[in-house]
N, C-alpha and C. Protein backbone atom coordinates (compact mmCIF):
# COMPACT_ATOMS: atom_id res chain seq x y z
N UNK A 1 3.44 -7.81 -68.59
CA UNK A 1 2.75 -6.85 -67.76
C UNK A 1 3.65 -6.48 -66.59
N UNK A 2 3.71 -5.09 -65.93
CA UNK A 2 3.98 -4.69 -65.08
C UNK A 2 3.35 -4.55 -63.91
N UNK A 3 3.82 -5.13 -62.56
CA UNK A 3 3.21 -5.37 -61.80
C UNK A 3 3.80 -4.94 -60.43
N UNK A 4 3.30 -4.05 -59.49
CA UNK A 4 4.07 -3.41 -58.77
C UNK A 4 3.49 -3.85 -57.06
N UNK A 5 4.59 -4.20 -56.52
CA UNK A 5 4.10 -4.01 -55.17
C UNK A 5 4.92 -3.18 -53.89
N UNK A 6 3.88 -2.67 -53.23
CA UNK A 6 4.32 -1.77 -52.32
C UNK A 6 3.94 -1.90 -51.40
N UNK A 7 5.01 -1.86 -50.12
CA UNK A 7 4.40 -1.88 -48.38
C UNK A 7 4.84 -1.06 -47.81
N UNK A 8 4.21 -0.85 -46.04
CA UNK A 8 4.75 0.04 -45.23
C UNK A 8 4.71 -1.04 -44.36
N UNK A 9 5.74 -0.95 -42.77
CA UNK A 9 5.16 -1.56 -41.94
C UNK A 9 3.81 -0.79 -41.29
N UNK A 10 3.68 -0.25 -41.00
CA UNK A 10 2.47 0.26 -40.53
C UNK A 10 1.47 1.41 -41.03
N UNK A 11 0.29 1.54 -40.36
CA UNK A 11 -0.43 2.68 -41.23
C UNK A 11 -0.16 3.69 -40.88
N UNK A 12 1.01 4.26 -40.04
CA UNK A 12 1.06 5.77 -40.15
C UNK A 12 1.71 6.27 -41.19
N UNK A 13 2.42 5.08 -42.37
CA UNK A 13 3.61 5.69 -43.12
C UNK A 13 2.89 5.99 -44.18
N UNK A 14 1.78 6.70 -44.49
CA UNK A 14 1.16 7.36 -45.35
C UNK A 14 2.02 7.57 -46.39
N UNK A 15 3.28 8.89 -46.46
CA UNK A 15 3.93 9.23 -47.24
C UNK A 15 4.80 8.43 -48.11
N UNK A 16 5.45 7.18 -47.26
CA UNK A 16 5.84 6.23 -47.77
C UNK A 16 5.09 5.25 -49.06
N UNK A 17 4.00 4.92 -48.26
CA UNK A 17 3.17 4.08 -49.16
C UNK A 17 3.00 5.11 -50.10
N UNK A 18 3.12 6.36 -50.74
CA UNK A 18 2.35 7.59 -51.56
C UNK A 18 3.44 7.88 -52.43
N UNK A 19 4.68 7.70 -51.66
CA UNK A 19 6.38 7.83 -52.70
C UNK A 19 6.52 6.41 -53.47
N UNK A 20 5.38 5.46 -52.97
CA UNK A 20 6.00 4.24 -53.62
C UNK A 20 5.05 3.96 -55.03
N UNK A 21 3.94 4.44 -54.36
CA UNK A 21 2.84 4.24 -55.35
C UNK A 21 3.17 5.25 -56.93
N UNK A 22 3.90 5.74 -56.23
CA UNK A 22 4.21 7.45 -57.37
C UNK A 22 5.41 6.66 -58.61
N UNK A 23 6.08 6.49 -57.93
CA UNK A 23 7.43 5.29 -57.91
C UNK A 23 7.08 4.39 -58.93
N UNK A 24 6.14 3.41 -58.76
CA UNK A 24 5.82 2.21 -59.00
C UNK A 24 5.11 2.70 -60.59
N UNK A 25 4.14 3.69 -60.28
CA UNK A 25 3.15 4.16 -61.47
C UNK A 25 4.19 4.69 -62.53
N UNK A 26 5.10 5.36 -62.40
CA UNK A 26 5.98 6.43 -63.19
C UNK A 26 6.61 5.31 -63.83
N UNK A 27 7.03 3.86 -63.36
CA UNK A 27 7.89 2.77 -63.68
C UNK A 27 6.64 1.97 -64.91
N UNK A 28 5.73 2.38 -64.92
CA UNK A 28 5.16 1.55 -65.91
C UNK A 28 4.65 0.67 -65.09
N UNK A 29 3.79 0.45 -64.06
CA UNK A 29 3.15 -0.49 -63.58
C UNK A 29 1.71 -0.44 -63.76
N UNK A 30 1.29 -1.33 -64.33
CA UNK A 30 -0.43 -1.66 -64.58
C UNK A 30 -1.40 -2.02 -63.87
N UNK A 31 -1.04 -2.86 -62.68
CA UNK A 31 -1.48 -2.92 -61.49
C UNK A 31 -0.37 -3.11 -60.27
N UNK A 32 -1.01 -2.77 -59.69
CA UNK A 32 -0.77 -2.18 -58.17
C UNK A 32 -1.15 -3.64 -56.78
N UNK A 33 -0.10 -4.03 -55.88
CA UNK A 33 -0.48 -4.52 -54.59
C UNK A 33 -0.12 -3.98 -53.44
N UNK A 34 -0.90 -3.51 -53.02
CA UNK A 34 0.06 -2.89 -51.81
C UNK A 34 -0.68 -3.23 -50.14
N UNK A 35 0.16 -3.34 -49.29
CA UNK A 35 -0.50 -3.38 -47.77
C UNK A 35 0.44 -2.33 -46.91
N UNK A 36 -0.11 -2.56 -45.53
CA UNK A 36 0.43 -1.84 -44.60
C UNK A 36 0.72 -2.44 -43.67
N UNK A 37 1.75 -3.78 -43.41
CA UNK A 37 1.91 -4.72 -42.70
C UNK A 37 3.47 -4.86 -42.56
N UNK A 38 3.92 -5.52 -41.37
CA UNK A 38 5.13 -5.81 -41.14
C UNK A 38 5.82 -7.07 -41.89
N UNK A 39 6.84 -6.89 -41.72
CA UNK A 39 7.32 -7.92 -42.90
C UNK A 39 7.36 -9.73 -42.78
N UNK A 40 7.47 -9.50 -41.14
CA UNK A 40 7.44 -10.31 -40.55
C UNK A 40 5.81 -11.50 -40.09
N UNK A 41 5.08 -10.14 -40.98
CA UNK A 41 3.59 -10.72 -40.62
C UNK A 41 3.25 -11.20 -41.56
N UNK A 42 2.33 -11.87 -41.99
CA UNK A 42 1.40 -12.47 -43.14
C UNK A 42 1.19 -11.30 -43.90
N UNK A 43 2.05 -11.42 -45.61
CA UNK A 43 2.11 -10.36 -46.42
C UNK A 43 0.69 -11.04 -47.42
N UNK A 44 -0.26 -10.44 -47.23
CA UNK A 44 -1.45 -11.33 -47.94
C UNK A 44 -1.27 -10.67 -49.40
N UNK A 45 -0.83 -9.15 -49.73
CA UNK A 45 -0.82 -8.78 -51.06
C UNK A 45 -0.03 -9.00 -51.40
N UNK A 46 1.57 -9.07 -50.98
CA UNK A 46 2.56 -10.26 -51.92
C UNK A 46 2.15 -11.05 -52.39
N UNK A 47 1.36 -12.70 -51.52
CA UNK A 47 1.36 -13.25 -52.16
C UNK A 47 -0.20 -13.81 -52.80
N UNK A 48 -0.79 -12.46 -52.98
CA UNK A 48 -2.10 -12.38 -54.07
C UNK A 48 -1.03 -11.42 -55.55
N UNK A 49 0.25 -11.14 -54.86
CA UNK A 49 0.62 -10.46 -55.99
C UNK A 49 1.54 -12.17 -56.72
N UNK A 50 2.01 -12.48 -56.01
CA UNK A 50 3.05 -13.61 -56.74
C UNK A 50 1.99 -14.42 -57.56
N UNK A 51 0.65 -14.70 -56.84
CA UNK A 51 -0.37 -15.67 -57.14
C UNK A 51 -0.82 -15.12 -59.06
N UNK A 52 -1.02 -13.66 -59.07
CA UNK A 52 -1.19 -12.65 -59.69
C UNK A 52 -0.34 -13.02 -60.93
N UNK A 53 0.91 -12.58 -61.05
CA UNK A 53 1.77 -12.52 -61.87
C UNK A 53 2.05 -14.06 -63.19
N UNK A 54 1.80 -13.62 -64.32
CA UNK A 54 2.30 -15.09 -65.19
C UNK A 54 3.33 -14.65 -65.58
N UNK A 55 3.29 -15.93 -66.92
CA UNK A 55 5.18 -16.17 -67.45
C UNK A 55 5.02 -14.76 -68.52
N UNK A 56 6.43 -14.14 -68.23
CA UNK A 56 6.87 -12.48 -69.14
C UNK A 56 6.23 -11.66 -68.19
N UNK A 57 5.73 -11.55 -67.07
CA UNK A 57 5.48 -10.43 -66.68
C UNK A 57 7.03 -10.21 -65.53
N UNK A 58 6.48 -8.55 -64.94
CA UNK A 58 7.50 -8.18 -64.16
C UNK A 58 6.96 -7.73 -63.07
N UNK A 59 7.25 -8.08 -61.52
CA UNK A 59 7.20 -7.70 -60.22
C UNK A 59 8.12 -6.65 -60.26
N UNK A 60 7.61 -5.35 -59.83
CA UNK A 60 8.31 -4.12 -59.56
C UNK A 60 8.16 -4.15 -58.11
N UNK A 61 9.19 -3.33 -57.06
CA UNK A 61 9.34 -3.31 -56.05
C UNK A 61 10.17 -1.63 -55.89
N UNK A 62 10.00 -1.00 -55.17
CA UNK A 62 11.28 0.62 -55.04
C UNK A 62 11.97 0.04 -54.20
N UNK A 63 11.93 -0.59 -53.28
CA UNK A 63 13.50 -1.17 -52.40
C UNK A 63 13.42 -3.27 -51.93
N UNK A 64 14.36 -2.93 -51.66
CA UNK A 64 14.33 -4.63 -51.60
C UNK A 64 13.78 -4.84 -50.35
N UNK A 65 14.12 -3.84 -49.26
CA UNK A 65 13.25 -4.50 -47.85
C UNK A 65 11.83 -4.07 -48.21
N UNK A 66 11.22 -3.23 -48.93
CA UNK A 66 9.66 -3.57 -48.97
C UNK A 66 9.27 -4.73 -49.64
N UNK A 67 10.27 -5.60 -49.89
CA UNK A 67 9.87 -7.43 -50.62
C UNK A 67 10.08 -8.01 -49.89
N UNK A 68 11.64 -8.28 -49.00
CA UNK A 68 11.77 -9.19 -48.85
C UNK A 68 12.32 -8.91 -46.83
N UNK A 69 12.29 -9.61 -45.63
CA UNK A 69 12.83 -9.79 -44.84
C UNK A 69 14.50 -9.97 -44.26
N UNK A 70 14.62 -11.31 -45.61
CA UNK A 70 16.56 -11.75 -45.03
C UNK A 70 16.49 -12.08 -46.42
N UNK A 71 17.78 -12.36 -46.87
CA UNK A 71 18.23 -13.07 -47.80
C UNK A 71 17.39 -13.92 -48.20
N UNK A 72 17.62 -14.93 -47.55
CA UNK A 72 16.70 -16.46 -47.80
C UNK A 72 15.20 -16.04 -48.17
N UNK A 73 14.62 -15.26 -47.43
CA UNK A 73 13.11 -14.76 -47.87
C UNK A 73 13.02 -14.00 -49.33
N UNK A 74 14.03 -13.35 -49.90
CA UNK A 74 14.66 -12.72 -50.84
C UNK A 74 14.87 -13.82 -51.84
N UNK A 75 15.60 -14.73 -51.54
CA UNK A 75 16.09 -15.94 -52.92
C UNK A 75 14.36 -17.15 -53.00
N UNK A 76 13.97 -16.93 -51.89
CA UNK A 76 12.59 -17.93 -51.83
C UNK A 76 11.38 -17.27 -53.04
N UNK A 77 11.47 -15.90 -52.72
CA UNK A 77 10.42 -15.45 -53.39
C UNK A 77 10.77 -15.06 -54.96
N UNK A 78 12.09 -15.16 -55.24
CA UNK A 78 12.91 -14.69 -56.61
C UNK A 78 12.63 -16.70 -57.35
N UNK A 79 12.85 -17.66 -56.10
CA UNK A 79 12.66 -18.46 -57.30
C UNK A 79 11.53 -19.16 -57.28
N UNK A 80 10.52 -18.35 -56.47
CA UNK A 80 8.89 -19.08 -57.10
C UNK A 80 8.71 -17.82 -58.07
N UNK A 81 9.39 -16.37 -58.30
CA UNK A 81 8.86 -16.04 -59.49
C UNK A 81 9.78 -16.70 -61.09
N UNK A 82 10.81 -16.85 -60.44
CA UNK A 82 11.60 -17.87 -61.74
C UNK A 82 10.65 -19.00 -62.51
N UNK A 83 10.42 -20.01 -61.62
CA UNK A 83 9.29 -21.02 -62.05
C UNK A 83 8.61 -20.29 -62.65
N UNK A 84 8.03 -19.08 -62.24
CA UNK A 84 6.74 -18.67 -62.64
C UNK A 84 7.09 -17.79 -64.36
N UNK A 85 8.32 -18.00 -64.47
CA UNK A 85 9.03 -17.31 -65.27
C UNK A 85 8.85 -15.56 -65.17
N UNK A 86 9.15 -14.99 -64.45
CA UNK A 86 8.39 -13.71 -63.72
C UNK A 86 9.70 -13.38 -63.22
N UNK A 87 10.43 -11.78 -64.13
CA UNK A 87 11.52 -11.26 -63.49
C UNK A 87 10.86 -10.28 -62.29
N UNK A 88 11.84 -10.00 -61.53
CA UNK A 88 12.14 -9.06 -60.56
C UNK A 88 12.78 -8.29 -60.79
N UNK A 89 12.19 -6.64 -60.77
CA UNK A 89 12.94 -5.40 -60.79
C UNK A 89 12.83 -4.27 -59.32
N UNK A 90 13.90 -3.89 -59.20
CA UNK A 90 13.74 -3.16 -58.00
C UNK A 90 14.10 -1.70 -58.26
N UNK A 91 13.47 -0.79 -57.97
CA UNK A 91 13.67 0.58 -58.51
C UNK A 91 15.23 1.19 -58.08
N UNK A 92 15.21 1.30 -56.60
CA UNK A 92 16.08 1.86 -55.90
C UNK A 92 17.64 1.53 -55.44
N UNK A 93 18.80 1.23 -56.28
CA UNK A 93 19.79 0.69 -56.24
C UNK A 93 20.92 2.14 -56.66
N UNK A 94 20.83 3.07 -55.61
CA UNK A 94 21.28 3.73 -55.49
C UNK A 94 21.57 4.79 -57.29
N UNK A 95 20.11 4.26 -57.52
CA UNK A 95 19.92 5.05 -59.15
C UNK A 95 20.00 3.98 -60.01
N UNK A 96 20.39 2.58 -59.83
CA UNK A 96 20.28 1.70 -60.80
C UNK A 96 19.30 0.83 -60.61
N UNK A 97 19.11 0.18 -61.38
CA UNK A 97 17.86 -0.71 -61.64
C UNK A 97 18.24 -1.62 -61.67
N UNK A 98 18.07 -2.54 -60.58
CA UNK A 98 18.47 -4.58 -60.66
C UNK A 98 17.45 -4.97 -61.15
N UNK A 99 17.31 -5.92 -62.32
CA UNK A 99 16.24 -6.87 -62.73
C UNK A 99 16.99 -8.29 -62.92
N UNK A 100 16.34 -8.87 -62.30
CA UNK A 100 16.72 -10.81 -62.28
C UNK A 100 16.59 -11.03 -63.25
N UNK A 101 15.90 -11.14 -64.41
CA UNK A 101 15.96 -11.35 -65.95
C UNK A 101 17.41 -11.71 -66.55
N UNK A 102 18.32 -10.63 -65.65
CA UNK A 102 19.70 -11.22 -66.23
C UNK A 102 20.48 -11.93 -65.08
N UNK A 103 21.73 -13.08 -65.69
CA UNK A 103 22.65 -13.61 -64.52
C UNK A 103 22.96 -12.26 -63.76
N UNK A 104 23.64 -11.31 -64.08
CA UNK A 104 24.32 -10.25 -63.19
C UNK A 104 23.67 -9.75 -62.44
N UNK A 105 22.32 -9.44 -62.69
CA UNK A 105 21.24 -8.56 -62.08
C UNK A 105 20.83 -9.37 -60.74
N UNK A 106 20.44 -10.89 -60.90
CA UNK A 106 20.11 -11.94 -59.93
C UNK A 106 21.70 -11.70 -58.98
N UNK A 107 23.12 -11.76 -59.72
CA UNK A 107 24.25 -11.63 -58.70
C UNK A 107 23.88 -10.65 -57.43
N UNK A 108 23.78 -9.47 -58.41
CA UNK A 108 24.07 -7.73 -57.62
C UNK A 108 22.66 -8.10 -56.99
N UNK A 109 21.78 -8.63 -56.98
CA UNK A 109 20.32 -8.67 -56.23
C UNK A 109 20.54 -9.56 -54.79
N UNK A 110 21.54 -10.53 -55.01
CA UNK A 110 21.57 -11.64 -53.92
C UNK A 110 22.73 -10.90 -52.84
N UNK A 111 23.36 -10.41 -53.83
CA UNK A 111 24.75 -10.13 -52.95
C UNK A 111 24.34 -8.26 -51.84
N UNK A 112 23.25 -7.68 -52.92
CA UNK A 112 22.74 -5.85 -51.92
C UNK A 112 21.73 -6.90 -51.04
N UNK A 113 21.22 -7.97 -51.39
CA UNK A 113 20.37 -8.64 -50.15
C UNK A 113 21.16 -9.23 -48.84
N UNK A 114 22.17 -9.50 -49.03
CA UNK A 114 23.32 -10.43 -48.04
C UNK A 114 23.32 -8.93 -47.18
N UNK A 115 23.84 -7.84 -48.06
CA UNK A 115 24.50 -6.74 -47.09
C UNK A 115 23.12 -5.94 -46.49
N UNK A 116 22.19 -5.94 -47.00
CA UNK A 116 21.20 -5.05 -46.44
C UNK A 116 20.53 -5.92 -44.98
N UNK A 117 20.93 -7.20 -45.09
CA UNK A 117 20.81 -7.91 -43.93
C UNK A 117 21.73 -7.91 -43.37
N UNK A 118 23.04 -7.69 -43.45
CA UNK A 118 23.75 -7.66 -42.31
C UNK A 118 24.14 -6.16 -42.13
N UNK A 119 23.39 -5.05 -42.24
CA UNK A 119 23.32 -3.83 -41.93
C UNK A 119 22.28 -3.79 -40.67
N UNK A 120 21.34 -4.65 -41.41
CA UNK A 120 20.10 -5.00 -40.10
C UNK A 120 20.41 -5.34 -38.95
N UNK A 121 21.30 -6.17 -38.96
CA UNK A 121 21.80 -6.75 -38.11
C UNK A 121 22.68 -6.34 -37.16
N UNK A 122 23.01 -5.98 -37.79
CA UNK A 122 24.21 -4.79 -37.41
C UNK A 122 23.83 -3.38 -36.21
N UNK A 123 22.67 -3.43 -37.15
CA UNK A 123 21.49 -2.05 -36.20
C UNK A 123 20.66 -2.25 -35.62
N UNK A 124 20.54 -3.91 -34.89
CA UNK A 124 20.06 -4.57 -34.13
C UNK A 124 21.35 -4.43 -33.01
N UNK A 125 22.05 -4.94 -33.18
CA UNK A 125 23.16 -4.97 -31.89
C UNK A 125 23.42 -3.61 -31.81
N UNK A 126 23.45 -2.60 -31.71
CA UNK A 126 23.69 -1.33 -31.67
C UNK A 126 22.46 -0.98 -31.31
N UNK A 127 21.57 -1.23 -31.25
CA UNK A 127 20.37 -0.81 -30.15
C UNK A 127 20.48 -1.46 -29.48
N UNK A 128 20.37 -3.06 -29.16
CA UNK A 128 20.61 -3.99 -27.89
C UNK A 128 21.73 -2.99 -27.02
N UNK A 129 22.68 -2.85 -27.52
CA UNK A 129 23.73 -1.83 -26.96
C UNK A 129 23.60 -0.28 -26.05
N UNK A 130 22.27 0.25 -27.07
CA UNK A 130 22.23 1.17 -26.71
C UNK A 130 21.07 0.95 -25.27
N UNK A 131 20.71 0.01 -25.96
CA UNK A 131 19.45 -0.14 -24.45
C UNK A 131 20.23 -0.65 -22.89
N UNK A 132 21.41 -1.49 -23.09
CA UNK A 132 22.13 -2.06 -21.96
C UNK A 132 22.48 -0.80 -21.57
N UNK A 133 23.20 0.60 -22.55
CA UNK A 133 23.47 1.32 -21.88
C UNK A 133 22.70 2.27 -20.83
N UNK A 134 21.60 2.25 -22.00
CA UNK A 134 20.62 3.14 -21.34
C UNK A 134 20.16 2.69 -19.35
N UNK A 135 19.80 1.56 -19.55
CA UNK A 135 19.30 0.76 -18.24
C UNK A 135 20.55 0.79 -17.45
N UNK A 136 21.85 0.21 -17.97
CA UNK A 136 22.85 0.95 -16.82
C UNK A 136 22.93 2.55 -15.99
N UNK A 137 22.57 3.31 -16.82
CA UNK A 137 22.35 4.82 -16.72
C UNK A 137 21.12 4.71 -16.27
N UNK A 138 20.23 4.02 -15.75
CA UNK A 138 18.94 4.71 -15.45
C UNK A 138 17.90 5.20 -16.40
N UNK A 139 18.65 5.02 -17.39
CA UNK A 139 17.69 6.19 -18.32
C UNK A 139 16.65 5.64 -19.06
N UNK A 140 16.14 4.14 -18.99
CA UNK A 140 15.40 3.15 -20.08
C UNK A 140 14.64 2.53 -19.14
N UNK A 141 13.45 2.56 -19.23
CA UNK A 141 12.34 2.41 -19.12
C UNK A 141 11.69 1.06 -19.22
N UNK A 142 12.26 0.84 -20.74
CA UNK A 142 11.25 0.45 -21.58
C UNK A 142 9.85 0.32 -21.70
N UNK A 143 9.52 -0.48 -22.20
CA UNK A 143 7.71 -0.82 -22.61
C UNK A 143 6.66 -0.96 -21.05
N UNK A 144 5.90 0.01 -21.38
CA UNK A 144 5.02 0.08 -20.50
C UNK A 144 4.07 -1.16 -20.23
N UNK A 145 4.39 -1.49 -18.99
CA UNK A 145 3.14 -2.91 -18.50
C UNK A 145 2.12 -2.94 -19.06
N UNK A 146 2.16 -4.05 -19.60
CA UNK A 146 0.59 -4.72 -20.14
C UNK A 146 -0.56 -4.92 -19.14
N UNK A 147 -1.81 -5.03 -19.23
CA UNK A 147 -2.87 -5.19 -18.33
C UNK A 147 -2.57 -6.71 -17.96
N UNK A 148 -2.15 -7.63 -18.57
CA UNK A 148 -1.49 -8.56 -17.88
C UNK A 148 -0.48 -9.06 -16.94
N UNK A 149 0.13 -7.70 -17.36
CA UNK A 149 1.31 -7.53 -15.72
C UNK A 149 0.46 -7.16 -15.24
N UNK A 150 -0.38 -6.55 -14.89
CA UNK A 150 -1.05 -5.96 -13.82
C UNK A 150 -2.26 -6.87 -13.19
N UNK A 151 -2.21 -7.99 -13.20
CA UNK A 151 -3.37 -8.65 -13.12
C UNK A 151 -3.67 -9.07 -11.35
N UNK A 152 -1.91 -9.05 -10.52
CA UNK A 152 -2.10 -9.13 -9.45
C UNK A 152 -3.37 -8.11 -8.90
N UNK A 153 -2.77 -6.75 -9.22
CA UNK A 153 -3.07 -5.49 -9.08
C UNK A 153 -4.41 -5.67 -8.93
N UNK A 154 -4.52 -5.73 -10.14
CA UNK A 154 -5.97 -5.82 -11.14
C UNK A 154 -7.04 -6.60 -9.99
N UNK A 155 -7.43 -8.22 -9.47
CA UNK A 155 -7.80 -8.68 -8.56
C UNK A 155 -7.31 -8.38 -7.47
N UNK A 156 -6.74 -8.02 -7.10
CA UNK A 156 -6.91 -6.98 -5.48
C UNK A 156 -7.73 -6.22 -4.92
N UNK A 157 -7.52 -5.21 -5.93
CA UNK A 157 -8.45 -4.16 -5.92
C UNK A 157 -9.83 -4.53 -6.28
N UNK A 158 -10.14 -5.80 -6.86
CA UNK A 158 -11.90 -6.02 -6.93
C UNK A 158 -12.26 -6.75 -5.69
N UNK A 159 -10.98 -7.08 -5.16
CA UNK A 159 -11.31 -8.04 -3.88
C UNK A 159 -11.43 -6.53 -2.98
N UNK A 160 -11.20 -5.32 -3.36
CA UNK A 160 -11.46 -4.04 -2.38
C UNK A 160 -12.81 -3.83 -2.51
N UNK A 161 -13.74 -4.69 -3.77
CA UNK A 161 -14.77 -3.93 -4.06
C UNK A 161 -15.05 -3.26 -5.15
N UNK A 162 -13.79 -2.71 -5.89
CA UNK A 162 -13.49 -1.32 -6.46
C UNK A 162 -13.77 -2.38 -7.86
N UNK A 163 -15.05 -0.99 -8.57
CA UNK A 163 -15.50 -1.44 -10.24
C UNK A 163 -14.61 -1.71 -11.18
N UNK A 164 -14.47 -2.11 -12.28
CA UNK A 164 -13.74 -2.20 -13.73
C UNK A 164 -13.75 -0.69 -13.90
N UNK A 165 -14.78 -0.10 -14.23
CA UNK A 165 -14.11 1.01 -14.30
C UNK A 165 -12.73 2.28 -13.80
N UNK A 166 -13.34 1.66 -12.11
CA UNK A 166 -12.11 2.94 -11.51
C UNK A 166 -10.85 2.15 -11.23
N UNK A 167 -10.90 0.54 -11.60
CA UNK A 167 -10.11 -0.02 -11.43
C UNK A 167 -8.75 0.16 -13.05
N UNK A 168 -9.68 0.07 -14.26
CA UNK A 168 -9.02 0.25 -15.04
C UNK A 168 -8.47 2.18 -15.27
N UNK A 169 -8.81 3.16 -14.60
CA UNK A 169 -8.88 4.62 -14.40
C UNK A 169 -7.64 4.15 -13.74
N UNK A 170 -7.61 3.81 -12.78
CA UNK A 170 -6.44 3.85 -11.57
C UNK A 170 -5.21 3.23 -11.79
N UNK A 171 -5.37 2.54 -12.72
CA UNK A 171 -4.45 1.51 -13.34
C UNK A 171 -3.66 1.32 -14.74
N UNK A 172 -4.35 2.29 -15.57
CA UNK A 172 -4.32 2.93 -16.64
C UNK A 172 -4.26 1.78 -17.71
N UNK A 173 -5.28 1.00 -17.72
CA UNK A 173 -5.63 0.20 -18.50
C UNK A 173 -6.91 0.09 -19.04
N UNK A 174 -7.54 -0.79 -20.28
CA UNK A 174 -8.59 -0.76 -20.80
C UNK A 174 -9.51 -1.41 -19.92
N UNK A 175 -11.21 -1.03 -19.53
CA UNK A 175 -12.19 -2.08 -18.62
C UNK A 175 -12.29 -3.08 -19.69
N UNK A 176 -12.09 -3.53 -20.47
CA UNK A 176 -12.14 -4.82 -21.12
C UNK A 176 -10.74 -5.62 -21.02
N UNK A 177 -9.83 -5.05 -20.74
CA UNK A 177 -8.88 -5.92 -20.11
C UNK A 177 -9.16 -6.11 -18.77
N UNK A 178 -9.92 -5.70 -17.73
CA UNK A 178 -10.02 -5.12 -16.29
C UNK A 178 -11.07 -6.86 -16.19
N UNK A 179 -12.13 -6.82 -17.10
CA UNK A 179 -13.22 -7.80 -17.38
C UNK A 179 -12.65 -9.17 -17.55
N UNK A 180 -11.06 -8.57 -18.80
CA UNK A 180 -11.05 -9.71 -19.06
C UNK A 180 -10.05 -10.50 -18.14
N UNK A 181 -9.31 -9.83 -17.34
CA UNK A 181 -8.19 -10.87 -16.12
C UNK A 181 -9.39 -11.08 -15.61
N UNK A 182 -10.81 -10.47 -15.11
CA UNK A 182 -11.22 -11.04 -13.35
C UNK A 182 -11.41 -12.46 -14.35
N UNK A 183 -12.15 -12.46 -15.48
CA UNK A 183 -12.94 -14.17 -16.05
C UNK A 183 -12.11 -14.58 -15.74
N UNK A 184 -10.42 -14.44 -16.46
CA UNK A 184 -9.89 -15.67 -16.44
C UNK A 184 -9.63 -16.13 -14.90
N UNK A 185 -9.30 -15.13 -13.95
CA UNK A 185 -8.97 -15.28 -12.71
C UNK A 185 -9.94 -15.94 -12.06
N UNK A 186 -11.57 -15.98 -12.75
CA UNK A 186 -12.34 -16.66 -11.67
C UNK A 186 -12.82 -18.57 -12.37
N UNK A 187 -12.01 -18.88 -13.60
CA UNK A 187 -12.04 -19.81 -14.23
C UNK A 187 -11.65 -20.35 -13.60
């Protein structure tokens, strides 16, 4: 049996999840797992899909980062489907098709996993980079304060009197974060 799984990190990638599903179906897949989660988070339909899969069937995937994180997360999940006797095929190999079923296929699978992680990596320091530059220049910002930075703020202003409401208005935060610093603050 053919068995396909597909992710996005998040739910805006509609189109993504819709090219994969298209992808996956056209490949001969019989059922379908798919989420909308980061890779880094608890993949619950991976592994209802690994749970899923017996011996002769095939895990379909269109790219290797919608499976796997790093390498190691990549060879972990290739050899609980081995045990499971369960190849791995990946659609997207620049028009070729890697399936673990064969020695070569498991090679070219371990070795586009080594480099697609150190591309990552790669485009990790090159934003770290670009952000040092940016903040040297003035120009970076970054991430807007949490209602927890603001918590000095936040009890001040109730010590003014001033409601959750116009406190969270003024402050540009949620009144249930506004609610929730005074509790902890008065614990």
């Amino acid at each position: 049996m053919l068995i396909g799984y597909l992710r996005t990190s998040t739910s805006e990638q509609v189109a993504g999840l819709e090219a994969q599903r298209r992808d996956l179906i056209g490949a001969g897949c019989e059922k379908l797992f798919e989420e909308q989660v980061s890779s880094v988070a608890v993949r619950e339909q991976l592994t209802q899909a690994i749970d899923f899969v017996r011996s002769g069937d095939t895990l379909i995937v269109t790219r290797i980062d919608r499976l796997a994180r790093s390498t190691s997360d990549l060879l972990g999940i290739i050899a609980t489907l081995e045990r499971k006797e369960v190849a791995l095929r990946i659609l997207d190999f620049s028009g070729s098709v890697v399936d673990t079923a064969s020695p070569t296929g498991r090679l070219l699978l371990t070795m586009m996993s080594a480099i697609a992680e150190f591309e990552r990596r790669l485009m990790l320091e090159r934003q770290k980079e670009g952000i040092a530059k940016a903040k040297a220049e003035g120009r970076y910002k970054g991430r807007a304060p949490t209602a927890r930075a603001k918590t000095p703020q936040i009890i001040s202003l109730a010590h003014e009197g001033l409601g959750a409401s116009v406190i969270a208005q003024r402050l540009s935060v949620s009144r249930a974060s506004v609610y929730r610093i005074l509790k902890d603050a008065a614990a």
